[in-house]
Protein backbone atom coordinates (compact mmCIF):
# COMPACT_ATOMS: atom_id res chain seq x y z
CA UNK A 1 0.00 0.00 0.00
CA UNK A 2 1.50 3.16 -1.07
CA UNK A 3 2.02 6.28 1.79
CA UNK A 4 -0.23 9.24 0.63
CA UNK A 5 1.66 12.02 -0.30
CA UNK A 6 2.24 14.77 1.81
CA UNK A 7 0.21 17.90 1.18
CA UNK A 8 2.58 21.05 0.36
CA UNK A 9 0.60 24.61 -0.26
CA UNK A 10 3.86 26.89 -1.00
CA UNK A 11 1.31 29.54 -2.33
CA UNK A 12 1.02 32.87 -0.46
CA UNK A 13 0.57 36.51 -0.49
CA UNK A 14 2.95 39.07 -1.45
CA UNK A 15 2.86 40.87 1.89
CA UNK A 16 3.16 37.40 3.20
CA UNK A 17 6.37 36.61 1.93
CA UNK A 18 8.03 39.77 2.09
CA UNK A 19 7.72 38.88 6.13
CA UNK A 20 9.92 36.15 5.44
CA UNK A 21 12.91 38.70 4.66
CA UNK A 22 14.36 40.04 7.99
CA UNK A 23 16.96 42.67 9.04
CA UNK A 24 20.49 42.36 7.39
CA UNK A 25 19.81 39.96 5.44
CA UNK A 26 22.11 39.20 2.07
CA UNK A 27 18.92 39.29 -0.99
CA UNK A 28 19.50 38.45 -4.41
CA UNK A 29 17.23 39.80 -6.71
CA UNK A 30 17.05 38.70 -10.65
CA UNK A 31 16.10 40.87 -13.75
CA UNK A 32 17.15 42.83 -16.75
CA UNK A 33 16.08 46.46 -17.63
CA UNK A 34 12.89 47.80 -18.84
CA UNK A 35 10.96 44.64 -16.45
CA UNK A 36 13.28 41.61 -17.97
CA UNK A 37 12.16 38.20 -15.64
CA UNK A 38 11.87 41.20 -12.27
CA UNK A 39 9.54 40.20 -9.41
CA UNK A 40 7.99 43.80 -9.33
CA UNK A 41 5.39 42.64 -7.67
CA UNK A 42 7.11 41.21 -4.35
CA UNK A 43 9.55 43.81 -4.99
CA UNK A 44 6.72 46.63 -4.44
CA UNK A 45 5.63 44.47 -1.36
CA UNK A 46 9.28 44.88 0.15
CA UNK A 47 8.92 49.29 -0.59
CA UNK A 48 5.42 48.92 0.98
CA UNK A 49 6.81 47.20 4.30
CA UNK A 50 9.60 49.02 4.57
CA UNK A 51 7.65 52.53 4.10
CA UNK A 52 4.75 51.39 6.83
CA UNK A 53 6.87 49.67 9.55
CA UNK A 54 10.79 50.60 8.76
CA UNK A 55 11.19 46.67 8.16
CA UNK A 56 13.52 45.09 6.95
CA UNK A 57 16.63 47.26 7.52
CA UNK A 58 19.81 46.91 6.56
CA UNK A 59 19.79 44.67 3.91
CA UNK A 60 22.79 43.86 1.79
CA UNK A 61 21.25 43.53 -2.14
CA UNK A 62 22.92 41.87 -4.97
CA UNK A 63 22.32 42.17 -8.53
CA UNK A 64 23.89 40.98 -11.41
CA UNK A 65 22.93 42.82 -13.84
CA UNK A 66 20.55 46.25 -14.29
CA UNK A 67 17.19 46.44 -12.92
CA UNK A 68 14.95 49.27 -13.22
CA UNK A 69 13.25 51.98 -15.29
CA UNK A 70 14.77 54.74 -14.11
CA UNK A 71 12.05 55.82 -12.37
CA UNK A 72 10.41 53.97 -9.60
CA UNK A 73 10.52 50.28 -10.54
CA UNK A 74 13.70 47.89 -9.91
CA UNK A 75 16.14 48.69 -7.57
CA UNK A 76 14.24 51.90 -7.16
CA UNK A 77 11.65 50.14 -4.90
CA UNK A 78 14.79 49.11 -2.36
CA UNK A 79 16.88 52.72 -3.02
CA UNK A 80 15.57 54.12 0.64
CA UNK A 81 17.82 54.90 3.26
CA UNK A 82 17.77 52.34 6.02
CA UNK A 83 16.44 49.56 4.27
CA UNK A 84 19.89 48.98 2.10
CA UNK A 85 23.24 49.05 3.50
CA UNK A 86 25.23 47.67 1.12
CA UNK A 87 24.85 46.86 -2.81
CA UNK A 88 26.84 45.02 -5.54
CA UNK A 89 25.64 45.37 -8.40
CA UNK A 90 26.58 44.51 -11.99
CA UNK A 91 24.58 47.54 -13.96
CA UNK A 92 23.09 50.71 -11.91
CA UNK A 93 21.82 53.07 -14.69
CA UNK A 94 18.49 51.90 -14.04
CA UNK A 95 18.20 53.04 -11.04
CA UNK A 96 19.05 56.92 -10.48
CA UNK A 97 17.79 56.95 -6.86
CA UNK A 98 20.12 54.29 -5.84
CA UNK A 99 22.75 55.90 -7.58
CA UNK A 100 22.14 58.91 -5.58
CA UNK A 101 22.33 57.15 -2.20
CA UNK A 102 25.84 55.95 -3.08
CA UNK A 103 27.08 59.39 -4.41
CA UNK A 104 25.79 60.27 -0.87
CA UNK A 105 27.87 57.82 1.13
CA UNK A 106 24.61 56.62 2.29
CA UNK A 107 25.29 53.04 1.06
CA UNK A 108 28.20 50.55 0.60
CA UNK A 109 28.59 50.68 -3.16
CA UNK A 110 30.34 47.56 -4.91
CA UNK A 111 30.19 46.63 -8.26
CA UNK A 112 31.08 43.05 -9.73
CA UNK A 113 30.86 42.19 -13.69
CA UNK A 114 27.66 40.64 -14.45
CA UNK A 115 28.86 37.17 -15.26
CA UNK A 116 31.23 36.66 -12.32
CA UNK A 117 28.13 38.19 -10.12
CA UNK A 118 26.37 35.22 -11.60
CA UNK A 119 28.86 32.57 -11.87
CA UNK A 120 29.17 33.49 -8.28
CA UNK A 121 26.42 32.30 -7.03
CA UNK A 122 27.25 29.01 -8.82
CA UNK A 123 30.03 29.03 -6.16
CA UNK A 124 28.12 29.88 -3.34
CA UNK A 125 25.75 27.15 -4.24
CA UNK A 126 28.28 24.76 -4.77
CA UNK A 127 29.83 25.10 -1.18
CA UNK A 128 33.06 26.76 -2.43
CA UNK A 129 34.76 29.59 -1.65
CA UNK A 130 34.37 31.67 -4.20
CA UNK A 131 35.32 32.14 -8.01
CA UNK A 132 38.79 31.83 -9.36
CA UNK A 133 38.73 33.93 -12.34
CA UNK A 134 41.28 36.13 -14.84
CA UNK A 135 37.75 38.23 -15.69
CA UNK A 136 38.76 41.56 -14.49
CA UNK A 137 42.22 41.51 -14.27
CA UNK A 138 43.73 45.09 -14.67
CA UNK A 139 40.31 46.70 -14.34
CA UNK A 140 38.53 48.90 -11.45
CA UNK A 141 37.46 44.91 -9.92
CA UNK A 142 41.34 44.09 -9.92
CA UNK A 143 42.20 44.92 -5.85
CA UNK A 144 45.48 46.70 -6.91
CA UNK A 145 42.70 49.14 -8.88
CA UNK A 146 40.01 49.16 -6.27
CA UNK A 147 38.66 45.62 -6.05
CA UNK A 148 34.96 47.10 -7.31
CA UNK A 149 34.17 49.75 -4.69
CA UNK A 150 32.32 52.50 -5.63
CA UNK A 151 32.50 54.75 -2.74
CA UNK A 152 34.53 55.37 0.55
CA UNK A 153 31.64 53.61 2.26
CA UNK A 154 32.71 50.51 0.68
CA UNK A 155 35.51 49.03 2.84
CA UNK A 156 35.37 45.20 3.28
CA UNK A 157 37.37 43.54 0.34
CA UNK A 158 35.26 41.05 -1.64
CA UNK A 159 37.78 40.48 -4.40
CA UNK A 160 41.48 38.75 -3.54
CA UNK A 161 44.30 38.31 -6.02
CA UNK A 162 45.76 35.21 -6.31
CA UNK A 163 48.30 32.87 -8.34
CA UNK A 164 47.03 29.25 -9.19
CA UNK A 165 49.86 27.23 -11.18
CA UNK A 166 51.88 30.10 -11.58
CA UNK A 167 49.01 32.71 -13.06
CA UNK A 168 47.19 35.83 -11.66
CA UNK A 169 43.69 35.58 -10.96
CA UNK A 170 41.17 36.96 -8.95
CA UNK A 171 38.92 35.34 -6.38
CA UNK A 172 35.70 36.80 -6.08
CA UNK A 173 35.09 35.57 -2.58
CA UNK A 174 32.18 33.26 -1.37
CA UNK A 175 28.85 35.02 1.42
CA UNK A 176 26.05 33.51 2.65
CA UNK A 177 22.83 34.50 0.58
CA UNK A 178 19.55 34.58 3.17
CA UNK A 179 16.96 35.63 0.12
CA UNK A 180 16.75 35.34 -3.70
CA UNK A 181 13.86 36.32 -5.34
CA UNK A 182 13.08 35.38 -8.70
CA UNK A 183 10.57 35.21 -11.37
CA UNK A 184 8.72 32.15 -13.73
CA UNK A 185 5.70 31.71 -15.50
CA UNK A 186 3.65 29.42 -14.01
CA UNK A 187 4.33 27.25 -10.59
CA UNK A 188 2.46 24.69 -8.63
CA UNK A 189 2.03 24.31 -5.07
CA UNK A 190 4.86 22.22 -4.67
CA UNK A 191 7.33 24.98 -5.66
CA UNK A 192 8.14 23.95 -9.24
CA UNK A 193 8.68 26.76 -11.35
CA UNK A 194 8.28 27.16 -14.65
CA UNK A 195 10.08 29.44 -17.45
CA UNK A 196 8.25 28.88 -20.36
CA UNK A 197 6.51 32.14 -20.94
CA UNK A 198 9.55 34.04 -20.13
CA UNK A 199 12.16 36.15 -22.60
CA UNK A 200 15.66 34.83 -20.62
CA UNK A 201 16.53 32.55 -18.18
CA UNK A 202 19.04 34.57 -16.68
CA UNK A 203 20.44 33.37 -13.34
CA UNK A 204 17.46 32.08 -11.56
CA UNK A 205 19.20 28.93 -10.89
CA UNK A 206 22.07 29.61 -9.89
CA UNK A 207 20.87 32.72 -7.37
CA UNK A 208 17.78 30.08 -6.00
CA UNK A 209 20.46 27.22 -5.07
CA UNK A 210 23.25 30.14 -3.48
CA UNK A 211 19.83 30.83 -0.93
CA UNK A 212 18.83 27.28 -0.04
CA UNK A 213 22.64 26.02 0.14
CA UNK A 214 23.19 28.91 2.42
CA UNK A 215 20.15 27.91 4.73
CA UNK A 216 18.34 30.76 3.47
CA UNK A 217 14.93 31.17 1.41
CA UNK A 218 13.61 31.41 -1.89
CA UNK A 219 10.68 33.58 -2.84
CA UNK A 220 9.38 33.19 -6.71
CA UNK A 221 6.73 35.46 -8.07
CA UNK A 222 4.46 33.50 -10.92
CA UNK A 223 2.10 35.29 -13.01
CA UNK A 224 -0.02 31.94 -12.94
CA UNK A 225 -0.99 28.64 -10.60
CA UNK A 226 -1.22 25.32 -12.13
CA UNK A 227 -1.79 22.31 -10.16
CA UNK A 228 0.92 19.74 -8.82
CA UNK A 229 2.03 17.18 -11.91
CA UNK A 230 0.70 19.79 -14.75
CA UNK A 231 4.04 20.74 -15.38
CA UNK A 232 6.42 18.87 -17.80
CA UNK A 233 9.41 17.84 -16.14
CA UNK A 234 11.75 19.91 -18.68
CA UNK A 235 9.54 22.91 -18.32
CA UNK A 236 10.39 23.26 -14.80
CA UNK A 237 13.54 25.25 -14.14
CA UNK A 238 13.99 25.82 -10.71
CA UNK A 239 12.55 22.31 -8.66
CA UNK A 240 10.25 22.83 -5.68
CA UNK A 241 12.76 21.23 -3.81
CA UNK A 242 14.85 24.67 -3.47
CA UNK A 243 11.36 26.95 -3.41
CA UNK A 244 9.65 28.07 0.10
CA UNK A 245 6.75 30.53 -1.12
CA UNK A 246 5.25 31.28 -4.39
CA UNK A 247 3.46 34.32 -4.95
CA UNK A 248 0.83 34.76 -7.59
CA UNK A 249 0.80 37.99 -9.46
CA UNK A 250 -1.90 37.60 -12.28
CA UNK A 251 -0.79 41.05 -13.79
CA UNK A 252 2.60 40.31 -14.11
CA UNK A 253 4.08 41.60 -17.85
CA UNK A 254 6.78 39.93 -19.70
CA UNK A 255 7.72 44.14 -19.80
CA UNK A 256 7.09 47.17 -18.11
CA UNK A 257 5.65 48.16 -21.27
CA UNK A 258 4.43 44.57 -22.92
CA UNK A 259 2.03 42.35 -21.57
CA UNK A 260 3.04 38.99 -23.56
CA UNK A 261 4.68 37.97 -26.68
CA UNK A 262 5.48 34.51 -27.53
CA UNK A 263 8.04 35.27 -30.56
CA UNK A 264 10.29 36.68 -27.39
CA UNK A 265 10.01 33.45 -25.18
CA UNK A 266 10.62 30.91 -27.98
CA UNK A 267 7.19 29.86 -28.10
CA UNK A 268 6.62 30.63 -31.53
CA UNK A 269 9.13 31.09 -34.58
CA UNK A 270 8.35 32.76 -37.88
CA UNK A 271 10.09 35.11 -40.13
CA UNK A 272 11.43 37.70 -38.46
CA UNK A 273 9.83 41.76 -39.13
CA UNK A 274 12.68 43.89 -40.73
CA UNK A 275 13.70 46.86 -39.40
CA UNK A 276 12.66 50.23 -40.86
CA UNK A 277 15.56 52.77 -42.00
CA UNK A 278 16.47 55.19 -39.33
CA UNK A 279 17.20 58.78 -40.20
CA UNK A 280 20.52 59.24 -40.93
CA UNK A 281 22.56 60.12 -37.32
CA UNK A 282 25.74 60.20 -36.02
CA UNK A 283 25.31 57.43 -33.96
CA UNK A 284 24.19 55.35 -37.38
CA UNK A 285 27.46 56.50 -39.10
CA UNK A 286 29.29 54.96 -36.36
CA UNK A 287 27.08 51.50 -36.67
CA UNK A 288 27.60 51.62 -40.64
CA UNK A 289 31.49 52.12 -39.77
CA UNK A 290 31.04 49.18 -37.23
CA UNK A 291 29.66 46.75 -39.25
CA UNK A 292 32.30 46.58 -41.86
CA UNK A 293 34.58 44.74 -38.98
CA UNK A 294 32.02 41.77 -39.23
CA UNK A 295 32.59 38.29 -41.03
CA UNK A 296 30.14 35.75 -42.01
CA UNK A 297 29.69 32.89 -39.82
CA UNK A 298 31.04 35.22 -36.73
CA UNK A 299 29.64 34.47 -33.32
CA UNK A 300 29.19 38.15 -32.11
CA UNK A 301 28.01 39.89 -29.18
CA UNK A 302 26.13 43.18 -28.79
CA UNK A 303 26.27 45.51 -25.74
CA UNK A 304 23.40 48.46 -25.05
CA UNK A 305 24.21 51.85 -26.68
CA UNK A 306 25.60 52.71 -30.04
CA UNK A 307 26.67 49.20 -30.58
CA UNK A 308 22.85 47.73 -30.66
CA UNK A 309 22.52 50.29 -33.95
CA UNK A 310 24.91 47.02 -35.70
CA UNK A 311 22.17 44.66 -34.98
CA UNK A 312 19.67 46.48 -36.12
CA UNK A 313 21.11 47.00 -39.17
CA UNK A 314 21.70 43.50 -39.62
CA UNK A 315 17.75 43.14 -38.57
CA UNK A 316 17.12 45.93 -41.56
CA UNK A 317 18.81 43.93 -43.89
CA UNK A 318 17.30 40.54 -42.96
CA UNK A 319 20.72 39.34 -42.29
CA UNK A 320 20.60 37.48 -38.74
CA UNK A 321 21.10 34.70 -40.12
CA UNK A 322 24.73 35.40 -41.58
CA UNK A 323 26.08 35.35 -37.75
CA UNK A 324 25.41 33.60 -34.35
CA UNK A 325 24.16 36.46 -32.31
CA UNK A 326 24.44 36.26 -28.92
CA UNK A 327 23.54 38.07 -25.99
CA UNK A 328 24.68 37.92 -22.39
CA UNK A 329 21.41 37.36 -20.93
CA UNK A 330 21.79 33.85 -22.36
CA UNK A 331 20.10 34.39 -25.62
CA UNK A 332 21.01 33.37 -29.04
CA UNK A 333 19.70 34.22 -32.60
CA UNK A 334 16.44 36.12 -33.32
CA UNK A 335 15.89 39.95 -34.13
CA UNK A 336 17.04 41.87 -30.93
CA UNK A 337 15.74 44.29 -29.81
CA UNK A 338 17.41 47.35 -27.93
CA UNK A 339 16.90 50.95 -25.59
CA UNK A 340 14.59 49.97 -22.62
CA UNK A 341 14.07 46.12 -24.37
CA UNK A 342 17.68 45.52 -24.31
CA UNK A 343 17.87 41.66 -23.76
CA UNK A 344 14.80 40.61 -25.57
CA UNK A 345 14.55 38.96 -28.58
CA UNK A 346 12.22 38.11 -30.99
CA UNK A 347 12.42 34.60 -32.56
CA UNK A 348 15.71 33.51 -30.93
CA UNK A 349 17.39 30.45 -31.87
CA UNK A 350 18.26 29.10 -28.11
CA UNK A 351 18.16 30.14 -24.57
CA UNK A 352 20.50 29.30 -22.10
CA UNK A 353 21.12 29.64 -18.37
CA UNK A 354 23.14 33.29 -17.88
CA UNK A 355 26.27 32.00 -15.94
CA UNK A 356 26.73 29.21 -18.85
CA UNK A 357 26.56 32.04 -21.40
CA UNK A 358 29.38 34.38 -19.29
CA UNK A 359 31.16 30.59 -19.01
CA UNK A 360 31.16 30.56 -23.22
CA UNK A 361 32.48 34.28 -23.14
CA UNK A 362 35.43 34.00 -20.66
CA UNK A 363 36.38 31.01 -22.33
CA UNK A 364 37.46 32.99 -25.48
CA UNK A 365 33.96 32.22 -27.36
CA UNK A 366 33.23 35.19 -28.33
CA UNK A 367 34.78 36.37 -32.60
CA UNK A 368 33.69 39.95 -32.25
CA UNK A 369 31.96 42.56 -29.68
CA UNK A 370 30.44 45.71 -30.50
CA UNK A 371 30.11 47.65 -27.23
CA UNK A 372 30.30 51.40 -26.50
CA UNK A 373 32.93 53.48 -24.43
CA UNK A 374 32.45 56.51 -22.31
CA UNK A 375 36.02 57.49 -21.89
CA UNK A 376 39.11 56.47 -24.23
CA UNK A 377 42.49 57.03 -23.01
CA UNK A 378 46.21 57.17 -25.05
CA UNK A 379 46.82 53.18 -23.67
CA UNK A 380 43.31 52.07 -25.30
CA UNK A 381 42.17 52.21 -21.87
CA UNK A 382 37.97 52.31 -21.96
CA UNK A 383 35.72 53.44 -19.09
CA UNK A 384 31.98 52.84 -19.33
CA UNK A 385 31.89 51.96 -15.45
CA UNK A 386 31.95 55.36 -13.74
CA UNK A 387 31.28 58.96 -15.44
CA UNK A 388 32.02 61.68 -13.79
CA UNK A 389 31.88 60.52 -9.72
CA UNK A 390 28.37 58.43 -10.55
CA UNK A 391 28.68 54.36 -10.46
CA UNK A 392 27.01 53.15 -13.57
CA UNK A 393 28.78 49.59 -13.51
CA UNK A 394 29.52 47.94 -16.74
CA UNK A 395 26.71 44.82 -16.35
CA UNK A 396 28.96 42.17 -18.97
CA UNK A 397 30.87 44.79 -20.63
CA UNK A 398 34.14 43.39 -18.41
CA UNK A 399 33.21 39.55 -19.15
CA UNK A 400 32.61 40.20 -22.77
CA UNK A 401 35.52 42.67 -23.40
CA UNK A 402 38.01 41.07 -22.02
CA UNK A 403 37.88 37.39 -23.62
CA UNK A 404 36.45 38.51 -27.41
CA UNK A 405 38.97 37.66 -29.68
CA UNK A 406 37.90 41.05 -31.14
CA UNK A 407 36.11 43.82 -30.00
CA UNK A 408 34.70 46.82 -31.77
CA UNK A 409 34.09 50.03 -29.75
CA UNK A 410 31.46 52.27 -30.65
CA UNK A 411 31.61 55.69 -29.03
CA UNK A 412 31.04 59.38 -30.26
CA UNK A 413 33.81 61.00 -30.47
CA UNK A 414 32.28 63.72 -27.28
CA UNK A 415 29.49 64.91 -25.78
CA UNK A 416 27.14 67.69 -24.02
CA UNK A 417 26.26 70.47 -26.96
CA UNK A 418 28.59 69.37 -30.09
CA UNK A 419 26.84 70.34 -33.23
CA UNK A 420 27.68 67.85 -36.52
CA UNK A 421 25.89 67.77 -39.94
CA UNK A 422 26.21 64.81 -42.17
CA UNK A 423 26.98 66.24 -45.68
CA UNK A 424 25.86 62.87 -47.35
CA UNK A 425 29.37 61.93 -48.04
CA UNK A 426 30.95 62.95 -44.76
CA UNK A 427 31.04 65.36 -41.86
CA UNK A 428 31.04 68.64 -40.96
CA UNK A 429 31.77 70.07 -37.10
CA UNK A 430 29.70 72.77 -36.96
CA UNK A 431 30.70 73.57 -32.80
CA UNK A 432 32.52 70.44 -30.56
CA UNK A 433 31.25 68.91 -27.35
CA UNK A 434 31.62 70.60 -23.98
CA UNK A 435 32.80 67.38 -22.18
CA UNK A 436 35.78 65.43 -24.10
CA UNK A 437 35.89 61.40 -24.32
CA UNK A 438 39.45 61.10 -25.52
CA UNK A 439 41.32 62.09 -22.37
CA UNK A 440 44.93 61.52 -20.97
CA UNK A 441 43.62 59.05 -18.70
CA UNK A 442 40.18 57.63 -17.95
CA UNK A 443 38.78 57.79 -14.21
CA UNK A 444 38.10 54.36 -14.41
CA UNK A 445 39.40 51.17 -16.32
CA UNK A 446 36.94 48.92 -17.11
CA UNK A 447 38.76 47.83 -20.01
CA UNK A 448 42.34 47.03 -20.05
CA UNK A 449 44.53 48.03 -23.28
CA UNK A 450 47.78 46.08 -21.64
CA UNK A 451 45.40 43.12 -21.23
CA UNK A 452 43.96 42.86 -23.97
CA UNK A 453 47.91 43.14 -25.78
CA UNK A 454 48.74 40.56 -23.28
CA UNK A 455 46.10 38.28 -24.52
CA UNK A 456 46.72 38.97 -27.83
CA UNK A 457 43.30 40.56 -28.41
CA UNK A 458 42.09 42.96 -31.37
CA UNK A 459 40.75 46.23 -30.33
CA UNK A 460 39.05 48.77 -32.62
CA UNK A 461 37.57 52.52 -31.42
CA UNK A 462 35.17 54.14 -33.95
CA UNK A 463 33.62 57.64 -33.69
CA UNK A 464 31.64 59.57 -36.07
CA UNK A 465 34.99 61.35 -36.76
CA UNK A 466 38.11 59.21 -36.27
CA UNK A 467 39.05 55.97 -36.15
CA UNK A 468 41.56 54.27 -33.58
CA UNK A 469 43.35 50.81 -33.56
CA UNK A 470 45.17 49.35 -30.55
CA UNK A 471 48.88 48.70 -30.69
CA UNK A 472 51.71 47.16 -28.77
CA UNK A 473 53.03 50.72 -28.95
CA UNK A 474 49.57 52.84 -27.93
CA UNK A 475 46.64 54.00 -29.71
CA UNK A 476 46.63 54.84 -33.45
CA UNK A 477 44.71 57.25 -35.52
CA UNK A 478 44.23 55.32 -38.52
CA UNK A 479 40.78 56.66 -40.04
CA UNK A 480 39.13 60.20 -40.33
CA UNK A 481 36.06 60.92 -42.01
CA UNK A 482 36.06 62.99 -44.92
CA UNK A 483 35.29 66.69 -44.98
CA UNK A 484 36.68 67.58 -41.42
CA UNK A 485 40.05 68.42 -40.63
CA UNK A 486 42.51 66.40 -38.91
CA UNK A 487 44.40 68.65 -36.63
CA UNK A 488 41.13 71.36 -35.61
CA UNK A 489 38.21 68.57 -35.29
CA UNK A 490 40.60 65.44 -34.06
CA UNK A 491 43.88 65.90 -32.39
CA UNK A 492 42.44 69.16 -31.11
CA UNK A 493 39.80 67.88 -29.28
CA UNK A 494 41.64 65.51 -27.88
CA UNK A 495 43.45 65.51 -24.38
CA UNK A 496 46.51 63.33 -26.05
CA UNK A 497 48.64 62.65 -28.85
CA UNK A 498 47.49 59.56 -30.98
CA UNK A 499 50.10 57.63 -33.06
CA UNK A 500 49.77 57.56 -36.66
CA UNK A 501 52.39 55.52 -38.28
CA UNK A 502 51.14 56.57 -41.41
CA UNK A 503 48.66 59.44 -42.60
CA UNK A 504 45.02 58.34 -41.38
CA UNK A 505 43.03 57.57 -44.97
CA UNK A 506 39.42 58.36 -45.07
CA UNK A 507 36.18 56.61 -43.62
CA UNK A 508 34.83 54.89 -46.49
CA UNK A 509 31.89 57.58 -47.45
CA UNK A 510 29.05 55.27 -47.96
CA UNK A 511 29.20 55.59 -43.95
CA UNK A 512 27.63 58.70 -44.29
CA UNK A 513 24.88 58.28 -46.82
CA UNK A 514 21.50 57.58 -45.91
């Protein structure tokens, strides 16, 4: 006679679980910007609780990547004063309010890159004591640059160098996590949590086991309940085994702004929508100059900003298929899509778990990158981490940079009030920017020029205006675009003196026709 089985109701409220989470506890939250796989739902529970009875406090928050809207959604729901202490966080652009509190000294600011954020909870997880990684050597995460923190709040060191058979590498070191919170689809009293109806995967794995290895708890939101043995044992990504409450949120939006599509969870394929023409912009001369450093059959990867204008030219063209796309949420193929929706995709080919996909990437998988640059410096130094005193973090800009075999960077040449008109076959500078990217020195490294000549690594830095190449012996000018002159609208503006080997030639002009 067979034992009847025992009864589990994980289901409860919001404000329920949000009780579960006490003072100075370690959370780890999950998402992407503009809503990607975010729990807004028990998030907005926490701000609620914390705003009527000052609880929890204290609370040490880790994310690996950016979550937010830039408004009041995210990490904005956690960005009051008493409820945070400390938080290490991949990508903080979307959330200005938390930004604020660590220009403020009013929080410990750290910031890890997103992939060793999420291989790191692999670690944690897996009982040891941390991860032994050459991602971020000679960056702001390397501890002879900083080891990651932000502020002078920031003291305890969470990143040790290290030699293992004779070679440097870091150790991002091993905590206890007491809470992760993550999001599915669809889960069952039991705990078993479903994906299936979701854009990314992310690291909802890997954060759930770092909680219930560390003793601690996991709270998933769902948008729906199915009953126990409805769900197909592949469907289920995260087991009930490792879930303690599951919170139904029947609103819940695969978006802020989109309710549900199935072309961006991989539930249905098609041909994919092409692109319409964009105006002609700087920032599209720069993609047009960009995507002549791609080759067919390339596995490539693209970061948010002037790089994503590459994609969706390929998208335009109805060319995805020429290249393996790949993006670091764990996404591959498909029609991407970019500003606020950066890490969707429509029609993608394959979906993996996030710390595999930063696993592919260190390992040198990764032909080309297109990513953008805040600051360049005269040692091909790049800086897209922090910008003038505020942390932004670089989300996988270190993981990716540092282990493409090439990568392209996509920048304007400055910024605040520059004036430029495209002529049809070139430029003209009508007045330059107030604030100057090419500078003697950036204020951060989040990308290494020594490295990446160490490694043996290709880097390319194209502007509207110039083009740069990295070199054993520095950065060379190599391109300028036509109609502008080199010495009043290039080496002018600059705040050092490029190489140039030989006389830059000119930016191929079909750049600059729309």
């Amino acid at each position: 006679m067979k034992s009847p089985r025992t009864v589990r109701n994980k289901f409860m409220s919001a404000d329920e679980a949000v009780k579960l989470i006490k003072d100075n506890d370690t959370v780890a939250l999950i998402g992407g910007g503009g809503g990607l796989m975010e729990a807004s739902h028990i998030f907005q529970a926490v701000e609620k609780r914390f705003l009527q009875t000052a609880q929890p406090r204290n609370l040490t928050v880790m994310h690996a990547l950016g979550i937010g809207d830039k408004k009041t959604e995210g990490m904005n729901r956690f960005a009051h004063e008493g409820l945070v202490k400390r938080v290490i966080g991949g990508h903080w652009v979307w959330s200005p309010r938390m930004q604020q509190l660590a220009k403020e000294e009013k929080i410990e600011a750290y910031v890890l890159p997103s992939g060793c954020a999420m291989q790191l909870y692999r670690e944690i997880g897996g009982g040891r004591p941390g991860l032994f990684t050459h991602v971020g050597l000679g960056t702001f995460v390397d501890p002879r640059l900083g080891g990651g923190k932000m502020n002078e709040s920031a003291k305890e060191d969470l990143v040790e160098l290290t030699t293992i058979g004779g070679k440097e590498l870091l150790c991002y070191k091993s905590f206890p996590i007491n809470v992760t919170i993550i999001r599915g689809s669809f889960g069952d009293a039991d705990g078993n949590i479903s994906l299936d109806q979701e854009a990314a995967n992310l690291d909802i794995y890997a954060a759930a086991l770092a909680a219930h290895n560390s003793g601690g708890i996991v709270i998933a939101q769902v948008r729906t309940a199915v009953d126990v043995n409805s769900l197909q044992a592949r469907s289920v990504r995260v087991p009930g085994a490792i879930v303690d409450a599951v919170v139904v949120d029947p609103q819940q939006r695969m978006s802020y702004d989109l309710e549900y599509d199935p072309t961006m969870s991989g539930e249905l394929r098609g041909p994919i929508a092409s692109e319409s023409p964009e105006p002609m912009t700087v920032r599209k001369v720069i993609a047009k100059r960009a995507e002549k450093e791609l080759v067919d059959g390339a596995i490539i990867n693209f970061g948010v900003g002037i790089g994503e204008g590459v994609a969706k030219s390929i998208a335009a063209k109805g060319e995805v298929n020429r290249f393996y796309q790949t993006i670091e949420h764990g996404t591959y193929g498909g029609s991407l899509l970019v500003g606020s929706l950066f890490g969707y995709a429509r029609g993608p080919s394959a979906m993996i778990d996030g710390p595999s996909q930063f696993d592919f990437y260190a390992g040198g998988g990764l032909d080309i990158a297109f990513l953008g640059f805040g600051e360049l410096d005269e040692k091909g130094n790049v800086n897209v981490s922090r910008l003038g005193g505020l942390t932004v973090g670089p989300g996988g800009f270190i993981d990716i940079a540092q282990n493409a075999k090439k990568v392209v960077f996509c920048g304007t040449f400055d910024t605040k009030g520059g004036r430029t008109s495209i002529t049809g076959d070139g430029l003209k500078i009508q007045c330059p920017g107030e604030v100057r990217k090419l500078v003697k020195e950036v204020e951060q490294i989040t990308y290494s020029g020594i490295q990446a000549l160490k490694l043996g690594h290709e880097a390319i830095y194209i502007t509207e205006r110039a083009v740069f190449r990295l070199t054993s012996e520095g950065l060379a000018l190599t391109e300028i675009a036509p109609g502008i002159d080199l010495q009043t609208d290039v080496l002018d503006q600059m705040d050092f003196m490029p190489l140039m080997p030989t006389p830059p030639r000119l930016m191929d002009a079909a750049c600059f026709a729309d």
